[in-house]
N, C-alpha and C. Protein backbone atom coordinates (compact mmCIF):
# COMPACT_ATOMS: atom_id res chain seq x y z
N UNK A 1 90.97 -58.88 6.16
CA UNK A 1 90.62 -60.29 6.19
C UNK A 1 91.09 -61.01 4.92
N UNK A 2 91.23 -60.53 4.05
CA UNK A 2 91.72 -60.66 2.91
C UNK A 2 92.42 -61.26 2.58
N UNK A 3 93.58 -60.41 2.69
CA UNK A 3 95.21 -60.29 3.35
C UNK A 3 95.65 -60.95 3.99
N UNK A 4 94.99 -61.91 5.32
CA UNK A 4 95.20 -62.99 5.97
C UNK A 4 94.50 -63.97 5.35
N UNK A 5 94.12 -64.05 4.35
CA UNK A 5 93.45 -65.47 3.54
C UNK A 5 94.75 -65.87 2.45
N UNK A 6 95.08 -64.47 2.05
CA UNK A 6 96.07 -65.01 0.92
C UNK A 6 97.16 -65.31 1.60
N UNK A 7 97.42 -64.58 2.77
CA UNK A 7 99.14 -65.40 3.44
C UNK A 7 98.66 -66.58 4.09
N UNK A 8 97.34 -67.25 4.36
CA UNK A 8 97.00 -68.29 4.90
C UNK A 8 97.41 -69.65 3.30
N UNK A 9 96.74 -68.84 2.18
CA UNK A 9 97.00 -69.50 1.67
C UNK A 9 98.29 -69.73 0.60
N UNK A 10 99.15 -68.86 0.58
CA UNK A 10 100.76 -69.20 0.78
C UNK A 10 100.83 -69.65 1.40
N UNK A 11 100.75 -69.92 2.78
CA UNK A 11 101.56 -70.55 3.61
C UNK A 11 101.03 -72.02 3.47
N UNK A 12 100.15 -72.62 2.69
CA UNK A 12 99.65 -73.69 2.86
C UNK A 12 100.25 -74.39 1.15
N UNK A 13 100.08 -73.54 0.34
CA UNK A 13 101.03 -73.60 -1.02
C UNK A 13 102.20 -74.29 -0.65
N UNK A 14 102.95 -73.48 0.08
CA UNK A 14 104.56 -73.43 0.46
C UNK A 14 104.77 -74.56 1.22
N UNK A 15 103.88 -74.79 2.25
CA UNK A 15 104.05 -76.13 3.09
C UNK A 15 103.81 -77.33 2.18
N UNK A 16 102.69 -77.99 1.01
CA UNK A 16 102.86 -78.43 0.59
C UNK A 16 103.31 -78.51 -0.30
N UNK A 17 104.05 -77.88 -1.05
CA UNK A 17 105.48 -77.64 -2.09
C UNK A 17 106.61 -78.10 -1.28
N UNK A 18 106.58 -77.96 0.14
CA UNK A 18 107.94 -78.16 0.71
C UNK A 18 107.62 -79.79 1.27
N UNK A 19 106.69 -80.22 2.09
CA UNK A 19 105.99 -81.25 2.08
C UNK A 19 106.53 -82.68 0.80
N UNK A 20 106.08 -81.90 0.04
CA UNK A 20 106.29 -83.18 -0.95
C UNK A 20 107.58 -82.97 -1.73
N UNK A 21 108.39 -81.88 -1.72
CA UNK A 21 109.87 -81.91 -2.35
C UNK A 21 110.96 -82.79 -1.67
N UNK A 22 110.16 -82.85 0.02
CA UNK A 22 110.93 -83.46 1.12
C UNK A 22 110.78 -85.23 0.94
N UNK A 23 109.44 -85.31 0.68
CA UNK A 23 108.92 -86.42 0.25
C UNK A 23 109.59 -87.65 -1.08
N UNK A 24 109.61 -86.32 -1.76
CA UNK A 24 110.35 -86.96 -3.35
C UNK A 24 112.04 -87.35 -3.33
N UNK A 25 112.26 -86.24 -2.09
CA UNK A 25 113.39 -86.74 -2.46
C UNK A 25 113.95 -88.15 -1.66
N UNK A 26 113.30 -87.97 -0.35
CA UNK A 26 113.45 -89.00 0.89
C UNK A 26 113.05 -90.40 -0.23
N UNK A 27 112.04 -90.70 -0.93
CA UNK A 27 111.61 -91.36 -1.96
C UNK A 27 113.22 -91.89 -2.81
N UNK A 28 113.82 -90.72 -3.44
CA UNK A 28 114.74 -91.29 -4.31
C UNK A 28 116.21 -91.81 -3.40
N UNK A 29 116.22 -91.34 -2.48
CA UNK A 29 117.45 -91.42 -1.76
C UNK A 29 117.26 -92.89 -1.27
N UNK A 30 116.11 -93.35 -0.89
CA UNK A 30 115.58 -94.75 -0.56
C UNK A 30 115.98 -95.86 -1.37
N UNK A 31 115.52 -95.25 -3.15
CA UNK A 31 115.30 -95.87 -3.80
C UNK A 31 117.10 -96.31 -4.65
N UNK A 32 117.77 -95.53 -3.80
CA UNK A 32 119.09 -95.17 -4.40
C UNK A 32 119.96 -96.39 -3.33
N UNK A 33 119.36 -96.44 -1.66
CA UNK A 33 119.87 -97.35 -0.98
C UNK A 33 119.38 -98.93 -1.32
N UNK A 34 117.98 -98.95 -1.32
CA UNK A 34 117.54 -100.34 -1.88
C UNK A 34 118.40 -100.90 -3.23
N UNK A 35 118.73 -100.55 -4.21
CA UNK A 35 119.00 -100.72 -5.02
C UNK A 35 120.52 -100.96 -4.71
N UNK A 36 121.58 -99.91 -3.84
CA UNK A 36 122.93 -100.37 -3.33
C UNK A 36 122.82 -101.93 -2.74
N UNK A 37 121.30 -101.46 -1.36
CA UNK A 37 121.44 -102.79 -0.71
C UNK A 37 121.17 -104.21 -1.75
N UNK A 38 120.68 -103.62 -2.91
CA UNK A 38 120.16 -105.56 -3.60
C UNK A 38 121.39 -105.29 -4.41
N UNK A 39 122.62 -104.70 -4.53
CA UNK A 39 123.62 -105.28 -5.28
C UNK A 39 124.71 -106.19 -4.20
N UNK A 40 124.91 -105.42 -2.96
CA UNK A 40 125.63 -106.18 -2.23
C UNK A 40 125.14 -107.36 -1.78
N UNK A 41 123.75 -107.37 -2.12
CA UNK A 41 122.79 -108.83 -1.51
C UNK A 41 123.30 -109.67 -2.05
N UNK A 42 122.89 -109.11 -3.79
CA UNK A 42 123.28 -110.54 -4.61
C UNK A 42 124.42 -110.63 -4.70
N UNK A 43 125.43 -109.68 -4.60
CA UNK A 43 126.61 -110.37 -4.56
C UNK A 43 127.61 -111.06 -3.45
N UNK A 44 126.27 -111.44 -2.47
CA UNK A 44 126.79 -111.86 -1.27
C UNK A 44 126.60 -113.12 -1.06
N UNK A 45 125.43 -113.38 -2.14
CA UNK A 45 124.64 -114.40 -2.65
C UNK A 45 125.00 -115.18 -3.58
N UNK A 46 125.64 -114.84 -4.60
CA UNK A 46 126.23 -115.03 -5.44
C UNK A 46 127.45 -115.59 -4.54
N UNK A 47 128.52 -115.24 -4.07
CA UNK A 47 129.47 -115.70 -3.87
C UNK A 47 129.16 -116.85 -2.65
N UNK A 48 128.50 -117.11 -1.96
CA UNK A 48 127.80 -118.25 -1.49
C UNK A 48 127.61 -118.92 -2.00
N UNK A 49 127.03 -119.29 -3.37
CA UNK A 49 126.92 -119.62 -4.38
C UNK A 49 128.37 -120.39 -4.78
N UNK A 50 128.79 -119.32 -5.39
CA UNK A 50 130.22 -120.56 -6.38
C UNK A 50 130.92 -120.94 -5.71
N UNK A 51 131.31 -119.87 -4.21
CA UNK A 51 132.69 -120.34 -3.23
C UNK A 51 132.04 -121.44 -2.11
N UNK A 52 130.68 -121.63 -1.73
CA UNK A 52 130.30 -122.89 -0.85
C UNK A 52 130.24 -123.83 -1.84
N UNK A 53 130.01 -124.19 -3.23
CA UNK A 53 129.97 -125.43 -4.11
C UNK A 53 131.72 -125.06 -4.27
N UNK A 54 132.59 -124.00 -4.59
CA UNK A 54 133.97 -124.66 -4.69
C UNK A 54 134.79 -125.25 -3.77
N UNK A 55 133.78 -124.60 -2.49
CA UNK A 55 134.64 -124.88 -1.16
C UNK A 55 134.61 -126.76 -0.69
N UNK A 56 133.62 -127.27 -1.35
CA UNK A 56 133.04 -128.29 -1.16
C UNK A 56 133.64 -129.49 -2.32
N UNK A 57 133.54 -129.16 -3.53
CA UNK A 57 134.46 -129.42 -4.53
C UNK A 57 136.01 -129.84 -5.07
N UNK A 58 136.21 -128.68 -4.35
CA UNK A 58 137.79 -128.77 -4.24
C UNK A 58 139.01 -129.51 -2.92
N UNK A 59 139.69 -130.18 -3.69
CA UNK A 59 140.77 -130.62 -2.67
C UNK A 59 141.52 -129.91 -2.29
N UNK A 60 142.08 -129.32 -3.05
CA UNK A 60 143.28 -128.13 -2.85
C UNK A 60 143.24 -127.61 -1.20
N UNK A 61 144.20 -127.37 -0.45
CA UNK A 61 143.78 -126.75 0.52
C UNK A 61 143.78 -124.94 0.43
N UNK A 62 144.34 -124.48 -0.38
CA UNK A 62 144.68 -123.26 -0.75
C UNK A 62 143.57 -122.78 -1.22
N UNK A 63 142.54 -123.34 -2.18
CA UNK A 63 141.51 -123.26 -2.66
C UNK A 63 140.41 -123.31 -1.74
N UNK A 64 140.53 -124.28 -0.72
CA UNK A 64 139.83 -124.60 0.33
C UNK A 64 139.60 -123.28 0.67
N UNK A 65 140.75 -122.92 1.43
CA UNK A 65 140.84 -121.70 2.58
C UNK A 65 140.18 -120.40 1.71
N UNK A 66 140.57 -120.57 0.51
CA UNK A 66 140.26 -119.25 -0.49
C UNK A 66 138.17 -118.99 -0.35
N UNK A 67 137.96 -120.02 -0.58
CA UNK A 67 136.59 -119.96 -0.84
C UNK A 67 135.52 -119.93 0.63
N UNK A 68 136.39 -120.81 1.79
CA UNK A 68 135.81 -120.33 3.09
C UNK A 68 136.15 -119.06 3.11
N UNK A 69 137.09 -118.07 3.40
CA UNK A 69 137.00 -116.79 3.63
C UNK A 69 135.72 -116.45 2.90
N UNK A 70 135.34 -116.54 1.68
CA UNK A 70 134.85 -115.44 0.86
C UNK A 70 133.25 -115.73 1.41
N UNK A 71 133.41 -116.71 1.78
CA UNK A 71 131.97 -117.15 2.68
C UNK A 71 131.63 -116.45 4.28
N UNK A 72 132.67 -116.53 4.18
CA UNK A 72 132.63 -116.00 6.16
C UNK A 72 132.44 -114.54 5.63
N UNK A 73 132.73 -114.24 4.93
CA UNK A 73 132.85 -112.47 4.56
C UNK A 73 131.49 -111.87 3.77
N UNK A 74 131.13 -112.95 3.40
CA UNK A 74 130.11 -112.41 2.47
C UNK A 74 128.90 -112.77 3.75
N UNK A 75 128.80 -113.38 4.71
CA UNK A 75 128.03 -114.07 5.56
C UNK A 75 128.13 -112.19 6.31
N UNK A 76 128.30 -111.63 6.46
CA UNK A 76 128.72 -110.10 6.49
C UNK A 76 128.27 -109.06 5.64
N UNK A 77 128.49 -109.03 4.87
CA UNK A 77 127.71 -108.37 3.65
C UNK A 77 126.43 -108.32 3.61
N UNK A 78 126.03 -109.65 3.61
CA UNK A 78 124.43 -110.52 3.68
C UNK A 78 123.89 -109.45 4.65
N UNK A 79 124.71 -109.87 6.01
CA UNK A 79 124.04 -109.17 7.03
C UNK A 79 123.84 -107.77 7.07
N UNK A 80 124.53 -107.29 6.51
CA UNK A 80 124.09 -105.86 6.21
C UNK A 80 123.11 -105.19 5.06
N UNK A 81 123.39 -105.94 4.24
CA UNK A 81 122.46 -105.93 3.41
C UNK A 81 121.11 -106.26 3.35
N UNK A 82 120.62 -107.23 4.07
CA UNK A 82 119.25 -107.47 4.58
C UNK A 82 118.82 -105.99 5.35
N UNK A 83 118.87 -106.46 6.42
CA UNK A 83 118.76 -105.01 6.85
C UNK A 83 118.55 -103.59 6.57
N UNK A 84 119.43 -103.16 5.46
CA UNK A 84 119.70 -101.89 4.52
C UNK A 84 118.68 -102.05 3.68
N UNK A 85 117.95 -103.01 2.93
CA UNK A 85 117.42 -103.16 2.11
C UNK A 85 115.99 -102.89 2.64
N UNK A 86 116.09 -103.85 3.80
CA UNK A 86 114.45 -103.70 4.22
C UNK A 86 114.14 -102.43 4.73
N UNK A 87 114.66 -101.46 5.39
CA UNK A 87 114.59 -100.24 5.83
C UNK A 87 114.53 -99.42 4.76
N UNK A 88 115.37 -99.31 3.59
CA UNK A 88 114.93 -98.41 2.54
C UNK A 88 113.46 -98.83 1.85
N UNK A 89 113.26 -100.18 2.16
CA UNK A 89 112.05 -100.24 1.06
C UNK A 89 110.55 -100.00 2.05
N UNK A 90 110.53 -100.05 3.09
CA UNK A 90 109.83 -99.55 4.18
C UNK A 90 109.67 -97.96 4.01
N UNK A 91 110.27 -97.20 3.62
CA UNK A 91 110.81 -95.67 3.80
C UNK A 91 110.69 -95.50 4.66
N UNK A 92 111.82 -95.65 5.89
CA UNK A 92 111.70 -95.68 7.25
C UNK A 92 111.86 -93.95 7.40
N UNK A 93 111.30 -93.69 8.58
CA UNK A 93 112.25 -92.07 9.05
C UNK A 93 110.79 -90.97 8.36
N UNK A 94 110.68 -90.48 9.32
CA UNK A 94 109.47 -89.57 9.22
C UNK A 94 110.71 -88.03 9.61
N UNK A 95 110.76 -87.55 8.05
CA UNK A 95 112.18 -86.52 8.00
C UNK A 95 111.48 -85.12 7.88
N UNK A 96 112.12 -84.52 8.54
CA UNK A 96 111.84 -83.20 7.67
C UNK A 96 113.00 -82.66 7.38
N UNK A 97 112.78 -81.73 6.51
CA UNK A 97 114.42 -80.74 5.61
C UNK A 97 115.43 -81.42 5.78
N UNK A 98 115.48 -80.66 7.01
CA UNK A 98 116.78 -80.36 8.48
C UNK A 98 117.42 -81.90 8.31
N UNK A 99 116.52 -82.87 8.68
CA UNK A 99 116.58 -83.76 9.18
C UNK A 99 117.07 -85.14 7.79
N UNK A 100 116.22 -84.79 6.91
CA UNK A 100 116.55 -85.38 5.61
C UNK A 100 118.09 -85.25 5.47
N UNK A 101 118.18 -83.56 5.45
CA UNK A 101 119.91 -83.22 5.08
C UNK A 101 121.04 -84.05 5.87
N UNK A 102 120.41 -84.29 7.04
CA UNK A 102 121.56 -84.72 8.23
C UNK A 102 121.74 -85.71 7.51
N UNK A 103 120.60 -87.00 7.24
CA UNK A 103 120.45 -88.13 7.14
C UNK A 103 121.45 -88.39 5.96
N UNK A 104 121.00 -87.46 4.87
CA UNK A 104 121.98 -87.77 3.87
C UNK A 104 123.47 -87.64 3.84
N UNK A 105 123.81 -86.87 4.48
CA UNK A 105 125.43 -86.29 5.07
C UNK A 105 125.97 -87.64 5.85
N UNK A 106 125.47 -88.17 7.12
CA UNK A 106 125.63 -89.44 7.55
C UNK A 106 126.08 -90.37 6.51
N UNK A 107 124.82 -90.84 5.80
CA UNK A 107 125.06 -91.91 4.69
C UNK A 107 126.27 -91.60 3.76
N UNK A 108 126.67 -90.44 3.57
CA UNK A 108 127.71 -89.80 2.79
C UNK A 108 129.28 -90.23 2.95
N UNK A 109 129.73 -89.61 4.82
CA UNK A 109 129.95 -90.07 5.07
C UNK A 109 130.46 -91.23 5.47
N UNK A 110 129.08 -92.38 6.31
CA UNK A 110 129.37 -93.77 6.02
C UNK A 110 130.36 -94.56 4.81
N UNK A 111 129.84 -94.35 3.51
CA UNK A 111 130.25 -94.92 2.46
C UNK A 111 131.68 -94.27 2.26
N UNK A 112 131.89 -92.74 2.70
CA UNK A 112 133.66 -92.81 2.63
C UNK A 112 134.52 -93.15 3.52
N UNK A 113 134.07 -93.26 4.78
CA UNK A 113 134.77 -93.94 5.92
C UNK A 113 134.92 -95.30 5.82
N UNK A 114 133.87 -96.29 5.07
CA UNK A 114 134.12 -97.42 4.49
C UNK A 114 135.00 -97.82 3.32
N UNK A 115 135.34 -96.93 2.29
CA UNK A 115 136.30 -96.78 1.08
C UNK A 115 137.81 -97.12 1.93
N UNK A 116 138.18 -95.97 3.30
CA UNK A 116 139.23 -96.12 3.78
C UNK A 116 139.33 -97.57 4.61
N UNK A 117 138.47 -97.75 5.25
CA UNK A 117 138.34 -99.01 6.03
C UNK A 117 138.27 -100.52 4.71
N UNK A 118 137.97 -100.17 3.76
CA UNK A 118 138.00 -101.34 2.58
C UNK A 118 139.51 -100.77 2.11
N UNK A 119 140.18 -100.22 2.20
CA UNK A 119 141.89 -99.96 1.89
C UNK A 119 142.87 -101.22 3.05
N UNK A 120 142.25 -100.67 4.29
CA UNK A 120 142.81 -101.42 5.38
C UNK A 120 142.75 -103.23 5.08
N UNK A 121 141.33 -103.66 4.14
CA UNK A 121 141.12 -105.16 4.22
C UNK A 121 142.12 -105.36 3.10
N UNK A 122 142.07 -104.81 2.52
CA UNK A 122 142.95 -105.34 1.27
C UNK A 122 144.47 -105.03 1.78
N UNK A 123 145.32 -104.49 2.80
CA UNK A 123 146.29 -104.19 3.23
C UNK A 123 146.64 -105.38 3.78
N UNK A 124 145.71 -106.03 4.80
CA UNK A 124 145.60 -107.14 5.45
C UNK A 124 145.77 -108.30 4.43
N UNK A 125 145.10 -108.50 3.52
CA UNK A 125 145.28 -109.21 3.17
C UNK A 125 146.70 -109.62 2.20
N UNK A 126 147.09 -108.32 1.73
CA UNK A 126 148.31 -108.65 1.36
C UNK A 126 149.50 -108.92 2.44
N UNK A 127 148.84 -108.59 3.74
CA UNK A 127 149.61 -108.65 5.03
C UNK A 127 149.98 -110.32 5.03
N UNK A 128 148.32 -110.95 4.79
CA UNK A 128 148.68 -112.15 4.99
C UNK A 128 149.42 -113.46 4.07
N UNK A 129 149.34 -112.85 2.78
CA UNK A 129 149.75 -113.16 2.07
C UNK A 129 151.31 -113.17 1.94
N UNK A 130 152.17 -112.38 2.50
CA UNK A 130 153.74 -111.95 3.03
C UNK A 130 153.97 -112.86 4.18
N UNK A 131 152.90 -112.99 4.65
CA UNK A 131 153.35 -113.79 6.04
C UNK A 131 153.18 -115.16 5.90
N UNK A 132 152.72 -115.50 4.88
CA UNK A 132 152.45 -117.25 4.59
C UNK A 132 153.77 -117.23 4.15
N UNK A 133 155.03 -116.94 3.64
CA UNK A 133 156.41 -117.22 3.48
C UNK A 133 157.01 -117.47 5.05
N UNK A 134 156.44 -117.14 5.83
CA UNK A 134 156.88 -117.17 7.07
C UNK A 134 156.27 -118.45 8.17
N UNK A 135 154.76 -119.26 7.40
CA UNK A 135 154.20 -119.84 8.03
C UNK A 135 154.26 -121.37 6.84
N UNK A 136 155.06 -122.17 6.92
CA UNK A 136 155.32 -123.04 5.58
C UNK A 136 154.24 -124.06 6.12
N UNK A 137 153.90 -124.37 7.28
CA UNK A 137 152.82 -125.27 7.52
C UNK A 137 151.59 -125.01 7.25
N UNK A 138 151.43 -123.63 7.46
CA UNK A 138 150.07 -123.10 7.60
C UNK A 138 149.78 -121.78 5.70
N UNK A 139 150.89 -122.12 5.31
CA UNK A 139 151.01 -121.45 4.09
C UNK A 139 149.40 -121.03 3.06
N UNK A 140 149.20 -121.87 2.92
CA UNK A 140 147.89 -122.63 2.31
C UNK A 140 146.85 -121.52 2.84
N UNK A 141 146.27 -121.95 4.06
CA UNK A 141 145.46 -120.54 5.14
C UNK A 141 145.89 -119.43 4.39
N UNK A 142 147.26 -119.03 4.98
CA UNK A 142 147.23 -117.59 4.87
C UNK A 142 146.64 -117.06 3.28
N UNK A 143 148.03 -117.81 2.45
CA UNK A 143 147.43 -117.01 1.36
C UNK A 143 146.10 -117.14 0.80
N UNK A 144 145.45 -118.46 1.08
CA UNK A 144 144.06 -118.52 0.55
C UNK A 144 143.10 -117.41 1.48
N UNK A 145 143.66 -117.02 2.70
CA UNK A 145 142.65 -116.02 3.35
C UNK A 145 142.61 -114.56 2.65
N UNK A 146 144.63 -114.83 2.48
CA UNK A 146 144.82 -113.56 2.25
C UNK A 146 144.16 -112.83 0.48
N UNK A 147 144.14 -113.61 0.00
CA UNK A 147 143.80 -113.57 -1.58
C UNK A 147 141.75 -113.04 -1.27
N UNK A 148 141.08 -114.17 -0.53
CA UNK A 148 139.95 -113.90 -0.14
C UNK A 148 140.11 -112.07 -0.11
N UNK A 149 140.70 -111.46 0.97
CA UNK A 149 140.58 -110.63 1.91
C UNK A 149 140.79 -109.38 0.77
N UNK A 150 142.29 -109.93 0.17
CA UNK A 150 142.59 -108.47 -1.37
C UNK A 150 140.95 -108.42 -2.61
N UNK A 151 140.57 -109.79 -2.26
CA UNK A 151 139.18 -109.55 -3.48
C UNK A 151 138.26 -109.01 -3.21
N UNK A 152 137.93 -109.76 -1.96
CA UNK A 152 136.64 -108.87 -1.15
C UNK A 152 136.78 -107.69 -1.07
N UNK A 153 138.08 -106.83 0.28
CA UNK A 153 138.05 -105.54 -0.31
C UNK A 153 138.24 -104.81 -1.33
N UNK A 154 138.42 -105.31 -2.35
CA UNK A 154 138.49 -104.55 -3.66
C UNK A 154 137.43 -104.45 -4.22
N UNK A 155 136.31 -105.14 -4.42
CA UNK A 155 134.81 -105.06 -4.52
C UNK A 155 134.33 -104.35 -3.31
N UNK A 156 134.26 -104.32 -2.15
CA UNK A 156 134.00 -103.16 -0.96
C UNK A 156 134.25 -101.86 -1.60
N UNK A 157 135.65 -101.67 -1.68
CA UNK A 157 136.39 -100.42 -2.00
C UNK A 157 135.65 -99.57 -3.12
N UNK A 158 135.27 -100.58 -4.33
CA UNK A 158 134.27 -100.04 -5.36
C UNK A 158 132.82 -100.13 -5.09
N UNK A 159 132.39 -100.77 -4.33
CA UNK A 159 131.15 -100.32 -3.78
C UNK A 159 130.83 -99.53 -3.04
N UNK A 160 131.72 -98.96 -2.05
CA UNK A 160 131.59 -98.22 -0.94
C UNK A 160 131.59 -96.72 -1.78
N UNK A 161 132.81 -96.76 -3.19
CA UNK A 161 132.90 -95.07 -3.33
C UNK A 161 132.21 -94.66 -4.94
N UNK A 162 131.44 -96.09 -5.51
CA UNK A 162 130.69 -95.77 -6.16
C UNK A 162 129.43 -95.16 -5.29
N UNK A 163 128.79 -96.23 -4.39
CA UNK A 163 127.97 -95.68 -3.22
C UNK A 163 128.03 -94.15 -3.30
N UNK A 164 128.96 -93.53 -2.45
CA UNK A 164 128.81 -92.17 -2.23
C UNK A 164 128.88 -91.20 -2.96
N UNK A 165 129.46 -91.88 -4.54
CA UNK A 165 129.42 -90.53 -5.88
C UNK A 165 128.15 -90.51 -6.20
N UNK A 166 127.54 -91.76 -6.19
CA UNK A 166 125.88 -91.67 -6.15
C UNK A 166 124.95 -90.77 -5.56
N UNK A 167 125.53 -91.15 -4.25
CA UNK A 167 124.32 -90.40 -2.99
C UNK A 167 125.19 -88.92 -2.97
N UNK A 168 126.54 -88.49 -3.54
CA UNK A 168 126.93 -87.12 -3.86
C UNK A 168 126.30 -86.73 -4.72
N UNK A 169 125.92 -87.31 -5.76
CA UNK A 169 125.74 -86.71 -7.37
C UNK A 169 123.72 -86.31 -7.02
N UNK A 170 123.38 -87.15 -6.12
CA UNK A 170 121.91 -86.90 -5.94
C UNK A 170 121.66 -85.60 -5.16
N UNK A 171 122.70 -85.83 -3.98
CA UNK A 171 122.74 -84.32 -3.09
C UNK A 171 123.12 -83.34 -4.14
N UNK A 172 123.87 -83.09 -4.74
CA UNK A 172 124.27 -82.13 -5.41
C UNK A 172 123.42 -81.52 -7.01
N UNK A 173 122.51 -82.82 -7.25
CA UNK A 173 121.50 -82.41 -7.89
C UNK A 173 120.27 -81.36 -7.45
N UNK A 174 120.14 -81.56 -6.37
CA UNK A 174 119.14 -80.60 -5.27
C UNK A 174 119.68 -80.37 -4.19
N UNK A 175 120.88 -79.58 -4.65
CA UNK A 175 121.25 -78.66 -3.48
C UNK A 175 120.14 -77.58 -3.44
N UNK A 176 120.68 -76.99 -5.17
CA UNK A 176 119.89 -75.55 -5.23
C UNK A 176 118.61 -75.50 -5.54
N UNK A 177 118.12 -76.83 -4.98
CA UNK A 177 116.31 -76.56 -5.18
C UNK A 177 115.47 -75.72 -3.91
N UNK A 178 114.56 -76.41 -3.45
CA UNK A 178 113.67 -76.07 -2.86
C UNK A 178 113.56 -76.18 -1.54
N UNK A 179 114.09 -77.97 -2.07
CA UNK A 179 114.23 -78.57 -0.46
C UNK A 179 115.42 -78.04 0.59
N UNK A 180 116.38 -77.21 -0.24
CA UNK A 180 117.11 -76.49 1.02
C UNK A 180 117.05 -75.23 1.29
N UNK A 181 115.73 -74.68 0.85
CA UNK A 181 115.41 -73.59 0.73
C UNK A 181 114.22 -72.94 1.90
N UNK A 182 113.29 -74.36 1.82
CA UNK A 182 112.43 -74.48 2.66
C UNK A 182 112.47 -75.48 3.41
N UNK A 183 112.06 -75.19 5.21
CA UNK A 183 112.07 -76.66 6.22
C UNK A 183 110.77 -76.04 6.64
N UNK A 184 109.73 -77.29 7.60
CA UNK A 184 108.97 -77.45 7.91
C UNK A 184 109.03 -78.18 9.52
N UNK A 185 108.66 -77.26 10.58
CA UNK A 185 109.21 -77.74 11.71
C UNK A 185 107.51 -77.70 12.58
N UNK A 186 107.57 -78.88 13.07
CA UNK A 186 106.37 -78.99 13.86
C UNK A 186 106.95 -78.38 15.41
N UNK A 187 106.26 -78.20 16.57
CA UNK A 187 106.49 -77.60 17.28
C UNK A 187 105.04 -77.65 18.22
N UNK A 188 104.69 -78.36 19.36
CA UNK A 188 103.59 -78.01 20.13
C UNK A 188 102.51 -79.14 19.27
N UNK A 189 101.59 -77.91 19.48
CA UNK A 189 100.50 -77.91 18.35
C UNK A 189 100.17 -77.27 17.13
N UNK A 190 101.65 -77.02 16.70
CA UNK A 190 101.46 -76.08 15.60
C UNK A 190 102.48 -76.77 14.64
N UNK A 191 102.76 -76.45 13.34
CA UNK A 191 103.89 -76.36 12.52
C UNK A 191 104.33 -74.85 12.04
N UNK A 192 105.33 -74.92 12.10
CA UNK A 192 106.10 -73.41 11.47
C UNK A 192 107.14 -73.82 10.31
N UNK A 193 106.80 -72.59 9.14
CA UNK A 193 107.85 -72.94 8.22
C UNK A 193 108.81 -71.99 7.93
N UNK A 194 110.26 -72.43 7.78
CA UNK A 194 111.30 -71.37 7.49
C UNK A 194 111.40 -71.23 5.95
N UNK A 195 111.53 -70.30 5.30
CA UNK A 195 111.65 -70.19 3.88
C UNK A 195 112.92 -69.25 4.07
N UNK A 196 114.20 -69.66 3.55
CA UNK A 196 115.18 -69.01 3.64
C UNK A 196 115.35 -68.18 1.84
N UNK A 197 115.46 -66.87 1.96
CA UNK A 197 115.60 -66.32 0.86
C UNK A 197 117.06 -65.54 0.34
N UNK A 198 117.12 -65.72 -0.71
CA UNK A 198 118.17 -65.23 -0.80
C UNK A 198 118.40 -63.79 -1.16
């Protein structure tokens, strides 16, 4: 009887050691997106800011076109960023291990598939910028879109792969802890825990 008190109470040690390692980290990984999401906020905000008062300001039509893009684009950003923000600060996602790990691999991911896809805006935009030699009426547009399009993605491009050296450098801080050592899997009416040893 003993003997089943003390593995009762390991196993209740271990669950909450694993419990709250899962906890802490779901915690920082949150705290790692909120903080992405309020930089792209404000700087979505920010450029609403100077490019709707320059857009408004200015005669230029080149200038014009320059500062609507950066509005229509950041009107984008915004939108994602709301969103991203409010969900990390909620701590959405009731995770375990398994499930934490996925989550973070996704987000991983995400932010480098966006690095390449922020290559493509800035391609475009020098696209359009080549092609306003070709459009003498509409000159003005292009390159003011196109100039928009090389700035924006170039701030993307550095947000997207600072993003993921971040959320790398955090995974890779606790690889070799605990939390991938131990998962906690509910099941029925029971929970079961895997402790993988080496």
């Amino acid at each position: 009887m003993t003997r089943i008190k003390s593995i009762l109470l390991v196993y209740v040690l271990l669950s909450q050691s694993a419990f709250a390692q899962v906890v802490d980290y779901k915690r920082e990984y949150n705290k790692i997106n909120e903080n992405l999401m309020l930089t792209l906020g404000s700087y979505a905000v920010g450029n609403f800011a100077v490019s709707g008062a320059c857009y408004f300001a200015s005669e230029d039509e080149y200038f014009k076109r320059f500062h609507e893009m950066n509005v229509i684009w950041n009107t984008v950003n915004f939108g994602l960023a709301l969103p991203g923000y409010s969900k990390a600060k909620r701590n959405a996602g009731d995770w375990d291990a398994a499930e934490m790990q996925r989550q973070q691999q996704k987000t991983q991911s995400i932010f480098l598939i966006n690095t390449a896809l922020d290559i493509g805006y800035i391609a475009t935009g020098i696209y359009l910028r080549g092609e306003a030699e070709n459009r003498p009426d509409e000159s003005d547009m292009f390159c003011g879109y196109g100039d928009s399009m090389v700035l924006q993605g170039s701030f993307l491009f550095l947000f997207d792969l600072v993003a993921y050296t971040i959320h790398k450098r955090h995974y890779n801080r606790e690889e070799n802890t605990f939390l991938n050592n131990v998962s906690i899997h509910s099941f029925g009416q029971g929970i079961g825990l895997i402790v993988q040893l080496d």
